[in-house]
C-alpha atoms as a PDB file:
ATOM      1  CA  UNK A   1      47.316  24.577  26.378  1.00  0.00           C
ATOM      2  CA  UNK A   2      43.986  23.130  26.056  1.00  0.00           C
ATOM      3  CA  UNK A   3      40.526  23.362  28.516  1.00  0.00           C
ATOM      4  CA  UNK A   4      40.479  24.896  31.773  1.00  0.00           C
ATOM      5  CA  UNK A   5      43.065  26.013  34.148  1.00  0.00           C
ATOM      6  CA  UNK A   6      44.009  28.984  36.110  1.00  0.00           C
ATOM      7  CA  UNK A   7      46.705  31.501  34.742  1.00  0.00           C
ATOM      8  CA  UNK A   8      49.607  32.895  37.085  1.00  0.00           C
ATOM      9  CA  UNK A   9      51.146  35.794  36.071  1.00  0.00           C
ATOM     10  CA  UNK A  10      49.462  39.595  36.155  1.00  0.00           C
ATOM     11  CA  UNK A  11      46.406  37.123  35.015  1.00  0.00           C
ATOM     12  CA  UNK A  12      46.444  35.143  38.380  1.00  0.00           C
ATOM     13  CA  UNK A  13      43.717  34.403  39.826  1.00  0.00           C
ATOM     14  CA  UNK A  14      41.390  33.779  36.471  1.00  0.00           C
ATOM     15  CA  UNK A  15      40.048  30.470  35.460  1.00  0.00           C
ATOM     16  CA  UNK A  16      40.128  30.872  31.855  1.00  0.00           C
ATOM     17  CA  UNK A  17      39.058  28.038  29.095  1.00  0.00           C
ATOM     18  CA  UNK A  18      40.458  27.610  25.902  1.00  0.00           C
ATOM     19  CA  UNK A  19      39.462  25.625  22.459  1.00  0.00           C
ATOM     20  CA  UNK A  20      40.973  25.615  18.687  1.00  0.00           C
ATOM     21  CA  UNK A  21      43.606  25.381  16.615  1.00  0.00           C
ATOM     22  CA  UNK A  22      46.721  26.620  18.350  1.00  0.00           C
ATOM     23  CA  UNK A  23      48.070  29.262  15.893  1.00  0.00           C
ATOM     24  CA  UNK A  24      44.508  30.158  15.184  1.00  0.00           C
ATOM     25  CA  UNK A  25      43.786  34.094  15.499  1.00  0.00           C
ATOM     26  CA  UNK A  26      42.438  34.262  18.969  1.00  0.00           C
ATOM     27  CA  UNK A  27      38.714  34.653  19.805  1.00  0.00           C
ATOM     28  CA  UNK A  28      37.723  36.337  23.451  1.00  0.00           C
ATOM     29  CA  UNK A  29      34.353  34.923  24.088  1.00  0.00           C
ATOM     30  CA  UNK A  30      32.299  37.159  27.244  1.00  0.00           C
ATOM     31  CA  UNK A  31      30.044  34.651  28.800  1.00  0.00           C
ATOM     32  CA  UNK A  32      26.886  36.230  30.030  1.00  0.00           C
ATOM     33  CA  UNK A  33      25.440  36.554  33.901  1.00  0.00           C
ATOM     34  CA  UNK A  34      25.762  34.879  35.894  1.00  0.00           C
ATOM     35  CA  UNK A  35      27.839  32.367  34.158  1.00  0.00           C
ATOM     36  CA  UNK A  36      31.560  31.009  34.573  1.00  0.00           C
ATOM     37  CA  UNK A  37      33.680  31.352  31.326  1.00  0.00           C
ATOM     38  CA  UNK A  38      32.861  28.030  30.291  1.00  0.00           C
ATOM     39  CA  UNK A  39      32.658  27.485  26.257  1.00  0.00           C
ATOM     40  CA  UNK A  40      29.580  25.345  24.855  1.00  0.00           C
ATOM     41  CA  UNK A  41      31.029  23.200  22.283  1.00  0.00           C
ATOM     42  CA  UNK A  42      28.731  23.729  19.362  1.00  0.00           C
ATOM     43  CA  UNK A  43      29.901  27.368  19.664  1.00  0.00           C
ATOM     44  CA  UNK A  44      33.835  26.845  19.764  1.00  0.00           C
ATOM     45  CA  UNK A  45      33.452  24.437  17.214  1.00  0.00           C
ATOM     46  CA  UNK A  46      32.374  26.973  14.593  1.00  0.00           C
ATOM     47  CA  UNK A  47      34.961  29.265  15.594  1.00  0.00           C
ATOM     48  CA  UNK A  48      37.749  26.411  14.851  1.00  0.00           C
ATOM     49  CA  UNK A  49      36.428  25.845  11.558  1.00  0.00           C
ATOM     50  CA  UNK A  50      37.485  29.597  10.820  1.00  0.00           C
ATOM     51  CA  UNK A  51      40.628  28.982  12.135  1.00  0.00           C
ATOM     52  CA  UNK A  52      39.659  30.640  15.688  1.00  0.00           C
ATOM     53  CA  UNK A  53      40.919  29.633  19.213  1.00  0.00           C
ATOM     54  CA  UNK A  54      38.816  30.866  21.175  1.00  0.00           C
ATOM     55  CA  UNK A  55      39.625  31.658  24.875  1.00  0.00           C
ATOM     56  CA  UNK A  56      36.676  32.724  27.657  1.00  0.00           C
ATOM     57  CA  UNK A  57      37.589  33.530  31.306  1.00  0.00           C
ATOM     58  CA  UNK A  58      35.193  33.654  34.029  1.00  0.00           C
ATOM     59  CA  UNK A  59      34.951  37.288  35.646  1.00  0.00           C
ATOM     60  CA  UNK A  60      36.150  37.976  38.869  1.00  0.00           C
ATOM     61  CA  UNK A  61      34.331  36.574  41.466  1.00  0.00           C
ATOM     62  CA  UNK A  62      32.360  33.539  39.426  1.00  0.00           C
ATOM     63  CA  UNK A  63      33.726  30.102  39.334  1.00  0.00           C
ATOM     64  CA  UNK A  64      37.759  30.422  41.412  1.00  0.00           C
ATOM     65  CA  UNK A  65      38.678  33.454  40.287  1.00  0.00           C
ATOM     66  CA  UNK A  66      39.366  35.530  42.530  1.00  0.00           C
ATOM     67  CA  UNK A  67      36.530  38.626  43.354  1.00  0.00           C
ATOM     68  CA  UNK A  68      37.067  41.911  42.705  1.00  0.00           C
ATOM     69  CA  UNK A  69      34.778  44.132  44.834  1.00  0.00           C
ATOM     70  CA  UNK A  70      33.088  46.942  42.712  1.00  0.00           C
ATOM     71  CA  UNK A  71      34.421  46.176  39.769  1.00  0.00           C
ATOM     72  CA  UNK A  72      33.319  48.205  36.616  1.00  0.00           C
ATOM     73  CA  UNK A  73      32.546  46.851  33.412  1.00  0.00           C
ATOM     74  CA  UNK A  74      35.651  49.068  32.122  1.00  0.00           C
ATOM     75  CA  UNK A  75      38.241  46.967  34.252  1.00  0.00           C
ATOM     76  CA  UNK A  76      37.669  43.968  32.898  1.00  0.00           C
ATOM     77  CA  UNK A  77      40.164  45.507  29.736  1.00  0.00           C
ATOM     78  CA  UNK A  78      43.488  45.196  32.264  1.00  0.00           C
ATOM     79  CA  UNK A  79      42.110  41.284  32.996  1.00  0.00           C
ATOM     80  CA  UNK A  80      41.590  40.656  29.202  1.00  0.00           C
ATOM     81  CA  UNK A  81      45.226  42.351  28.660  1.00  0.00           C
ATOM     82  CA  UNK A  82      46.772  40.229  31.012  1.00  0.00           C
ATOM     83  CA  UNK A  83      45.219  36.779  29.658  1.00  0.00           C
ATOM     84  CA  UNK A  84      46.246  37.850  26.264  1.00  0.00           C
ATOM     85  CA  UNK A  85      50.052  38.881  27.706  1.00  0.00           C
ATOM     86  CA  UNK A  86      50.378  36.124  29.364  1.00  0.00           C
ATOM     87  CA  UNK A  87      48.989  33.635  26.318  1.00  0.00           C
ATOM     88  CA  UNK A  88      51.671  35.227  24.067  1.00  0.00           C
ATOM     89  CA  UNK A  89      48.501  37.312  22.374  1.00  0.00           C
ATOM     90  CA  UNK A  90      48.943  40.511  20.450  1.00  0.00           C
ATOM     91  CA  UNK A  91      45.642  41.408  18.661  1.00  0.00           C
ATOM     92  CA  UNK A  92      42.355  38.933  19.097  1.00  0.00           C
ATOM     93  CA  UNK A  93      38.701  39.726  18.144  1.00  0.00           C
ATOM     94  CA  UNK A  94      35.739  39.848  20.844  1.00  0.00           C
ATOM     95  CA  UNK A  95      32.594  38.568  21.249  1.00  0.00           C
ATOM     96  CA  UNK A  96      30.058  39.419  24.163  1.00  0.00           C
ATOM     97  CA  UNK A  97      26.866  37.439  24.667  1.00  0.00           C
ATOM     98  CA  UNK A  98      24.112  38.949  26.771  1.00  0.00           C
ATOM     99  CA  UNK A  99      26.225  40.224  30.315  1.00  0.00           C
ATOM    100  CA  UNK A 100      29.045  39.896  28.394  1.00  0.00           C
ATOM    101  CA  UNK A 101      27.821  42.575  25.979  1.00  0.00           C
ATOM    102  CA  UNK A 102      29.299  45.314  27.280  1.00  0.00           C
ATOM    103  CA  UNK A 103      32.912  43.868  28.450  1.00  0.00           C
ATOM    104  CA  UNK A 104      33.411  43.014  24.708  1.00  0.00           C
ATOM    105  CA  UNK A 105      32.419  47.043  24.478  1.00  0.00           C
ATOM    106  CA  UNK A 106      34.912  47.648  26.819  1.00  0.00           C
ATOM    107  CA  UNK A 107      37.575  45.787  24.765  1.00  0.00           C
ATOM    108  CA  UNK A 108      36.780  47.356  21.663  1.00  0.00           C
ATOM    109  CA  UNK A 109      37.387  51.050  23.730  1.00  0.00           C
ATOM    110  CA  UNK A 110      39.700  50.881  25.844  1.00  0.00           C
ATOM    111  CA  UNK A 111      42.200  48.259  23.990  1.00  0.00           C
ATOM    112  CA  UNK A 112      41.340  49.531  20.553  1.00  0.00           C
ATOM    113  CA  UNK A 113      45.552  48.645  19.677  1.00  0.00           C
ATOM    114  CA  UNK A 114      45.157  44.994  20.186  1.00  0.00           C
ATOM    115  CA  UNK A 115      41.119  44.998  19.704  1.00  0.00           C
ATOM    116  CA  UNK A 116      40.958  43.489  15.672  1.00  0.00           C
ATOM    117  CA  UNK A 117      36.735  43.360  15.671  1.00  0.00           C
ATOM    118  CA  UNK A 118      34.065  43.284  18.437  1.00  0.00           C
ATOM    119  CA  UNK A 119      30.276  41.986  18.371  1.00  0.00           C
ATOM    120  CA  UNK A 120      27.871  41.848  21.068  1.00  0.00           C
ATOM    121  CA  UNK A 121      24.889  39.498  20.634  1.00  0.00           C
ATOM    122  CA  UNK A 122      21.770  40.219  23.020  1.00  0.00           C
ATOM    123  CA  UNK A 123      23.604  42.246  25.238  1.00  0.00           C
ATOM    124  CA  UNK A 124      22.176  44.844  28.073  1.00  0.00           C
ATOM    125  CA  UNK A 125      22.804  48.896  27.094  1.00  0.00           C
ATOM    126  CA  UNK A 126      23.887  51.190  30.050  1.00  0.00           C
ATOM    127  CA  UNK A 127      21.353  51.342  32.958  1.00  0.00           C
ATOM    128  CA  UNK A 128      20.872  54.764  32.595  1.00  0.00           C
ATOM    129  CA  UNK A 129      20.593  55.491  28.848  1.00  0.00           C
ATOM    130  CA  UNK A 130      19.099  58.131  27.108  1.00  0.00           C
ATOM    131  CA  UNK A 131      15.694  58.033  26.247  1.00  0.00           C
ATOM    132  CA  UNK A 132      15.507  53.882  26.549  1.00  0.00           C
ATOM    133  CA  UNK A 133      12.847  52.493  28.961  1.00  0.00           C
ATOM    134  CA  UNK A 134      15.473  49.731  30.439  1.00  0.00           C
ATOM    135  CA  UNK A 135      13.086  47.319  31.876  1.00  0.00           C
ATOM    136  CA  UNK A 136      10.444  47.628  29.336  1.00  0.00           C
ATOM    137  CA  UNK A 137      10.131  44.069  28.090  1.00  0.00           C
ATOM    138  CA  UNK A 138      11.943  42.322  30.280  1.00  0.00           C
ATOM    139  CA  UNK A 139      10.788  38.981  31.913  1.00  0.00           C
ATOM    140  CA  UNK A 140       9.468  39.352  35.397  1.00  0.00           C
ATOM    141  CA  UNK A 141      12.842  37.661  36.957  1.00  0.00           C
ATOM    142  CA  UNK A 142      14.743  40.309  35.717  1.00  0.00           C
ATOM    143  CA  UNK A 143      12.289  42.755  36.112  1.00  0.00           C
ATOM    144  CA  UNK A 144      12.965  41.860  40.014  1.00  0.00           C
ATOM    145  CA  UNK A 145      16.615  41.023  40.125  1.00  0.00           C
ATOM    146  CA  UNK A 146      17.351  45.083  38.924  1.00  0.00           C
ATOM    147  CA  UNK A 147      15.110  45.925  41.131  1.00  0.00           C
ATOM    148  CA  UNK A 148      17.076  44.775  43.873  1.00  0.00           C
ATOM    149  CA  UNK A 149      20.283  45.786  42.156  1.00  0.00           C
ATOM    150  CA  UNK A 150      18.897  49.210  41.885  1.00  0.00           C
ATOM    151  CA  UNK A 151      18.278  49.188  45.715  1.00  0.00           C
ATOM    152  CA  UNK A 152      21.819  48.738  46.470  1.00  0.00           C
ATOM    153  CA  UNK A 153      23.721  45.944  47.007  1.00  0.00           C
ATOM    154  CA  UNK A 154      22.726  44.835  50.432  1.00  0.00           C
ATOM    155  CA  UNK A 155      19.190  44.281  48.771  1.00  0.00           C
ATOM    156  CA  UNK A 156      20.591  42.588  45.642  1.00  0.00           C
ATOM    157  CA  UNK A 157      22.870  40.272  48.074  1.00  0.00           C
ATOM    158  CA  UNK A 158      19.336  38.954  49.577  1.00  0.00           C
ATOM    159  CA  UNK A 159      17.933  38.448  46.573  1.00  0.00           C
ATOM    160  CA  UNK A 160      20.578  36.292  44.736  1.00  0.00           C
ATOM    161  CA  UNK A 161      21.244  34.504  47.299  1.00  0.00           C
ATOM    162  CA  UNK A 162      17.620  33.479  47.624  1.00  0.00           C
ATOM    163  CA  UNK A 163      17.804  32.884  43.367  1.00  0.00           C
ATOM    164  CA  UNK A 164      21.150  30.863  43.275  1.00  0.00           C
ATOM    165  CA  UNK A 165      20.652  27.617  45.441  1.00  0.00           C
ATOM    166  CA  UNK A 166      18.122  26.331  42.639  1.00  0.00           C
ATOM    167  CA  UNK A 167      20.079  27.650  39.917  1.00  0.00           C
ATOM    168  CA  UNK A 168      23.562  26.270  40.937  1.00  0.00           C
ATOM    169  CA  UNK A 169      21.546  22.785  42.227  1.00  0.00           C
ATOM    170  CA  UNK A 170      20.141  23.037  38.850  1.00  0.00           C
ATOM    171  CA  UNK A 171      20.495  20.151  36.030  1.00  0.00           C
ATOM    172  CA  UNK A 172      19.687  20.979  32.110  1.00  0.00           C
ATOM    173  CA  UNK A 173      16.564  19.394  32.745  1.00  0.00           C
ATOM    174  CA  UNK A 174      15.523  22.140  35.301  1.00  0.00           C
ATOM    175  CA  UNK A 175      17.091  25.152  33.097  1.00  0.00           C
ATOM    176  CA  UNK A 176      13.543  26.021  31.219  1.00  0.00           C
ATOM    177  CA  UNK A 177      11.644  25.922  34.816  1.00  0.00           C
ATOM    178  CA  UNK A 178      14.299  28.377  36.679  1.00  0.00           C
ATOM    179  CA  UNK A 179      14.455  30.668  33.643  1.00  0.00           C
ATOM    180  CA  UNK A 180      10.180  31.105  33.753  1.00  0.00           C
ATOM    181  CA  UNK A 181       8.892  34.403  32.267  1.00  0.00           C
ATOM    182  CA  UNK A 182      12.399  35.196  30.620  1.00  0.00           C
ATOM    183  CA  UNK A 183      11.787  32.018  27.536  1.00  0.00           C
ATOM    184  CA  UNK A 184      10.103  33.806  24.960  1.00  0.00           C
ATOM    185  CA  UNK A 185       8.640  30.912  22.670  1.00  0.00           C
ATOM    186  CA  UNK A 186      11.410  30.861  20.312  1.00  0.00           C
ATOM    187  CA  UNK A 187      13.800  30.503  22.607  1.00  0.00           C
ATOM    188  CA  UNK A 188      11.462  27.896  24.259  1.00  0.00           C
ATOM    189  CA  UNK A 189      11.784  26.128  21.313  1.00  0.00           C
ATOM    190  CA  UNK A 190      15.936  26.546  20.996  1.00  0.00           C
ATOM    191  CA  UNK A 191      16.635  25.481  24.043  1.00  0.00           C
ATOM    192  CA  UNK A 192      17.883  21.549  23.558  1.00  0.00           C
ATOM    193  CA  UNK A 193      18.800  19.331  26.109  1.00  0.00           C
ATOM    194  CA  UNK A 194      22.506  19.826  24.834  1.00  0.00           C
ATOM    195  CA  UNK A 195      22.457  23.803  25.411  1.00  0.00           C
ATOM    196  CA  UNK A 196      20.562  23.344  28.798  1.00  0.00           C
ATOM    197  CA  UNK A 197      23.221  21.263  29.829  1.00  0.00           C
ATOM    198  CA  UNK A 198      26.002  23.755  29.166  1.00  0.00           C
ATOM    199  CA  UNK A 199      23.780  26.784  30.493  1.00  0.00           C
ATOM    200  CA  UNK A 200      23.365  24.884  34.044  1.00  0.00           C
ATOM    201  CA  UNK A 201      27.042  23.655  33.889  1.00  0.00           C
ATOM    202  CA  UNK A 202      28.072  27.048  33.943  1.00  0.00           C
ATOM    203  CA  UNK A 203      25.780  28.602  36.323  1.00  0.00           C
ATOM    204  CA  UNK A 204      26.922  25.744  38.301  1.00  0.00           C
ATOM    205  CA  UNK A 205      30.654  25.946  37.830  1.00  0.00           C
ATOM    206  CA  UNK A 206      30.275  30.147  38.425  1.00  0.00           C
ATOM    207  CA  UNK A 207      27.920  29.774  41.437  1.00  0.00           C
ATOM    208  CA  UNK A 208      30.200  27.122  42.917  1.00  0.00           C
ATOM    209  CA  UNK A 209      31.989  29.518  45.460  1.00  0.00           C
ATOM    210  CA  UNK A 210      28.809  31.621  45.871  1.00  0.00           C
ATOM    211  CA  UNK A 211      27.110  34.896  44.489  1.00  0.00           C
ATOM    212  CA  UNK A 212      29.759  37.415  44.483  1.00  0.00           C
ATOM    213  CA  UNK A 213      30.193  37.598  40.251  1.00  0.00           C
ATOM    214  CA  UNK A 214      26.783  37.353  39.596  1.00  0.00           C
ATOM    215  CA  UNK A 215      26.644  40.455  42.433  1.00  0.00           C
ATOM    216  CA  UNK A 216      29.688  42.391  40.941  1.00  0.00           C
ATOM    217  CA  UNK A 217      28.210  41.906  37.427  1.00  0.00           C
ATOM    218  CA  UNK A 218      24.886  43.606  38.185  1.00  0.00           C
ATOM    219  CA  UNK A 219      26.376  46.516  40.323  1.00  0.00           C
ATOM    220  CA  UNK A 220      28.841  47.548  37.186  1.00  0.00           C
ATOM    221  CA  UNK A 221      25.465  47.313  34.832  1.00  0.00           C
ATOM    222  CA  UNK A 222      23.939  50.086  37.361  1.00  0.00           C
ATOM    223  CA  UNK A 223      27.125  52.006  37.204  1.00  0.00           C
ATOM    224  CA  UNK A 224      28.998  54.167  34.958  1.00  0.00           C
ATOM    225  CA  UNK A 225      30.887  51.700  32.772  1.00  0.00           C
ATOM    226  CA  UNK A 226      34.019  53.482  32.458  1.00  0.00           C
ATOM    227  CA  UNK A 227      34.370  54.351  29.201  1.00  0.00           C
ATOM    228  CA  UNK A 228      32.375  56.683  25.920  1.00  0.00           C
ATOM    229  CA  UNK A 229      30.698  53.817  23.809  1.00  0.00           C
ATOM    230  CA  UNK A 230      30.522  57.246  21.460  1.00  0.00           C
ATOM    231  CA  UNK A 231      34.275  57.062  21.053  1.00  0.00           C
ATOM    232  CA  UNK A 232      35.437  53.389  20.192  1.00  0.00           C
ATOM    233  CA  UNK A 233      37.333  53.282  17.306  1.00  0.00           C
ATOM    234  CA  UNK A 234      37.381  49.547  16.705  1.00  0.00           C
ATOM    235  CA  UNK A 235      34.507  47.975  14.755  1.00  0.00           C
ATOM    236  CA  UNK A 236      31.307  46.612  16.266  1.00  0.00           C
ATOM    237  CA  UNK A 237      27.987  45.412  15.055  1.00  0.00           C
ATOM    238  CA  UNK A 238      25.241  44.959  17.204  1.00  0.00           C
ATOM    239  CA  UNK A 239      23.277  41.413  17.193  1.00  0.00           C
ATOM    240  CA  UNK A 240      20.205  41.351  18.878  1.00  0.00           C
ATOM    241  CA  UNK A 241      16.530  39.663  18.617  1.00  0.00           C
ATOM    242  CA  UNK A 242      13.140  40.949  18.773  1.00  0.00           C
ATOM    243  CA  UNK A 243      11.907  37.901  20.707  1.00  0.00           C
ATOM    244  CA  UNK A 244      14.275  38.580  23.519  1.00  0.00           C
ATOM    245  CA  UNK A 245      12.739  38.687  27.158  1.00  0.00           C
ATOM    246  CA  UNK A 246      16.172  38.481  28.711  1.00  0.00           C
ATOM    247  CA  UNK A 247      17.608  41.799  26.928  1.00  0.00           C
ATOM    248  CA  UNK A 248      14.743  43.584  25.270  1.00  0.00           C
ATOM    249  CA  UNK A 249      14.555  44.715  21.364  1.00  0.00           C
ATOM    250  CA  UNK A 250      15.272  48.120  22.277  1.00  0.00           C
ATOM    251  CA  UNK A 251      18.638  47.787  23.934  1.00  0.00           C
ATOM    252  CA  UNK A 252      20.403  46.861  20.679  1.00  0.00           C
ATOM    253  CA  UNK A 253      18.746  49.593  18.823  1.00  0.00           C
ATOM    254  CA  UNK A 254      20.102  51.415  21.557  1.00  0.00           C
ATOM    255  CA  UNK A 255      23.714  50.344  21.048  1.00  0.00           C
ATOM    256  CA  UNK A 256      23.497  50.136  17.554  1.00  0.00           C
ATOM    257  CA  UNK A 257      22.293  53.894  17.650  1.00  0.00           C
ATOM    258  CA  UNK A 258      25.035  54.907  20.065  1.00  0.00           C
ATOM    259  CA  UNK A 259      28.211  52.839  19.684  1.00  0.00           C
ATOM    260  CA  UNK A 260      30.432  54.746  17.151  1.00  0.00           C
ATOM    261  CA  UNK A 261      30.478  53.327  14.070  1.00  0.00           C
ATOM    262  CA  UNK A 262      28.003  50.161  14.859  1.00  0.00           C
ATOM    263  CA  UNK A 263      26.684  48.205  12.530  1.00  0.00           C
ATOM    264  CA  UNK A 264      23.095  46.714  13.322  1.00  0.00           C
ATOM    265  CA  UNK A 265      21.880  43.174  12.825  1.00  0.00           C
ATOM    266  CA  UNK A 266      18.429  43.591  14.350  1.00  0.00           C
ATOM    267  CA  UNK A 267      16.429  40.717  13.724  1.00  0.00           C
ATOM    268  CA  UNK A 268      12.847  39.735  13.373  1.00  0.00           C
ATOM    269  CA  UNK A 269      11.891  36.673  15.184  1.00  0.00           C
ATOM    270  CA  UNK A 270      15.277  35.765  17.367  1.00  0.00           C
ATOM    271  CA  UNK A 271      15.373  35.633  20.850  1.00  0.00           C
ATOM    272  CA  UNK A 272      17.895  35.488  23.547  1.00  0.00           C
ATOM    273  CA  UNK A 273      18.895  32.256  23.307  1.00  0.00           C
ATOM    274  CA  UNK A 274      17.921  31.835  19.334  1.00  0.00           C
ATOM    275  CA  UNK A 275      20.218  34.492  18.122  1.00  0.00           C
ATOM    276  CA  UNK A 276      23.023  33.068  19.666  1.00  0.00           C
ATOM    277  CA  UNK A 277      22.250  29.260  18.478  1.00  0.00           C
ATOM    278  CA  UNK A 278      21.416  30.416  14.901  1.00  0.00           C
ATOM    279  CA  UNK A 279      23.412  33.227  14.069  1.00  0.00           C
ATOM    280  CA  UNK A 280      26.775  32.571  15.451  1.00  0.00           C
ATOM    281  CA  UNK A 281      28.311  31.090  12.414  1.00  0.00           C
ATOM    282  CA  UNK A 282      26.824  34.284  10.354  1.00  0.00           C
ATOM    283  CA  UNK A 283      28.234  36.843  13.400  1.00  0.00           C
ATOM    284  CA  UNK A 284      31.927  34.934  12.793  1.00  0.00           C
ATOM    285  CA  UNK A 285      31.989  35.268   8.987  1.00  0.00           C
ATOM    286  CA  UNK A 286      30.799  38.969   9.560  1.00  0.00           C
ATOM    287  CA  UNK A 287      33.355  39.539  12.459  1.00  0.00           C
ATOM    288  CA  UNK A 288      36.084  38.566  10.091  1.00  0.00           C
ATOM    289  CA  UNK A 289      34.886  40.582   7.533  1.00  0.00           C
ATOM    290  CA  UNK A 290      34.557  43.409   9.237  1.00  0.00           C
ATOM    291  CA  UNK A 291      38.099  42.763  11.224  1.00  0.00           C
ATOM    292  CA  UNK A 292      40.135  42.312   7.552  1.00  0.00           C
END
């Protein structure tokens, strides 16, 4: 099985997406908000040249699958169970990128006996941490989208509704205009044509039957998660960018501070978008290291 289709099974209902060699140790790739589980080549690429298949799915609710209502982060574990059941899986390492962040987390807890490795690259800490200012740093788009989320979901239904017609209309051409205040200049500068043709792809492809991920996704970031980051047993490490407008600095030292066991990469100079271009290769050979 190779690209996209849609699983049957206890996984029905999830478009999922698939790359790499096909006895390669499997790869769960989180796509980030509000994005369809669609893989950017460059990315899967380096993950087959480690001998990783990777597989990404796109959440309840974005793209066809099939929405959820009030989700939490913490069951996306059952979904990622029954993809890996159903793909004849038994152990795979996760990776989360940005909204993704924490559903790799919730992998790593709450599936720690088929959970090899986790990382989570620029992703969001719990809405109501301890002692971290949450939207301290962020771009004024987000700054205004939690707002709304925060209000309650009738509020954040307005909002994204209002956000998503240029976003899913969007071409990679239009990608650096709709993100604004959130493209810090590094990631300014990282954003190629190529990558801002995958980004609006999948905002397209998970917009495509309307705002109900992207609105499921920010509720369970307001929300309890589910599960004690305090108590995974698996290992993590914690990537994340000082340049990042999207995710501020301060949520991976937040993560890195509080996940059990986490190891930090906290770097100087990356942003959002940066990390993830320039460090992925890096994060894989330290994911198997860590994983062996």
């Amino acid at each position: 099985m190779e690209g996209r289709t849609q699983l049957a099974g206890a996984a029905g209902g999830l478009d999922i997406e698939l790359s790499g060699p096909a006895g390669g140790t499997a790869l769960l790739f989180h796509t980030g908000t509000p994005s369809a589980g669609t893989l950017y080549g460059a990315l899967a690429d380096a993950a087959a040249q480690r001998g990783l298949r990777t597989i990404t799915y796109s959440r309840p609710g974005y793209g066809s699958s099939r929405r959820r209502p009030g989700r939490s982060i913490a069951d996306c574990a059952a979904d990622v169970a029954a993809i890996a059941d159903e793909l004849g899986i038994e152990r795979f390492f996760t990776v989360g990128w940005s909204g993704g962040g924490p559903h790799a987390l919730a992998c790593a807890a709450l599936l720690p006996e088929r959970t090899i490795a986790a990382a989570t690259i620029a992703a969001v800490a719990p809405r109501h941490a301890a002692g971290l200012d949450w939207l301290a740093g962020m771009g004024d788009e987000n700054v205004a989208e939690f707002a709304a989320a925060q209000a309650g979901e009738a509020e954040l239904l307005v909002f994204l509704e209002q956000s998503a017609g240029a976003l899913a209309a969007s071409s990679g051409a239009d990608v650096a205009a709709e993100l604004g205040d959130l493209l810090s200049a590094v990631d300014r500068a990282a954003l190629t044509m190529d990558f801002a043709d995958y980004l609006s792809r999948a905002m397209r492809v998970g917009l495509a039957e309307g705002v109900w991920g992207w609105l499921d996704d920010d509720l369970a970031f307001m929300r309890d998660w589910g599960f004690a980051l305090e108590r995974i047993e698996r290992p993590v490490t914690v990537w994340q960018g000082s340049e990042d407008r999207f995710v501020p600095f301060a949520h991976g030292h937040w993560l890195a501070a509080h996940v059990a066991g986490a190891r930090a990469r906290l770097l100087d100079g990356e942003g959002h978008l940066s990390i993830l271009l320039g460090s992925y290769g890096p994060l894989l050979d330290d994911l198997l290291a860590s994983g062996g």
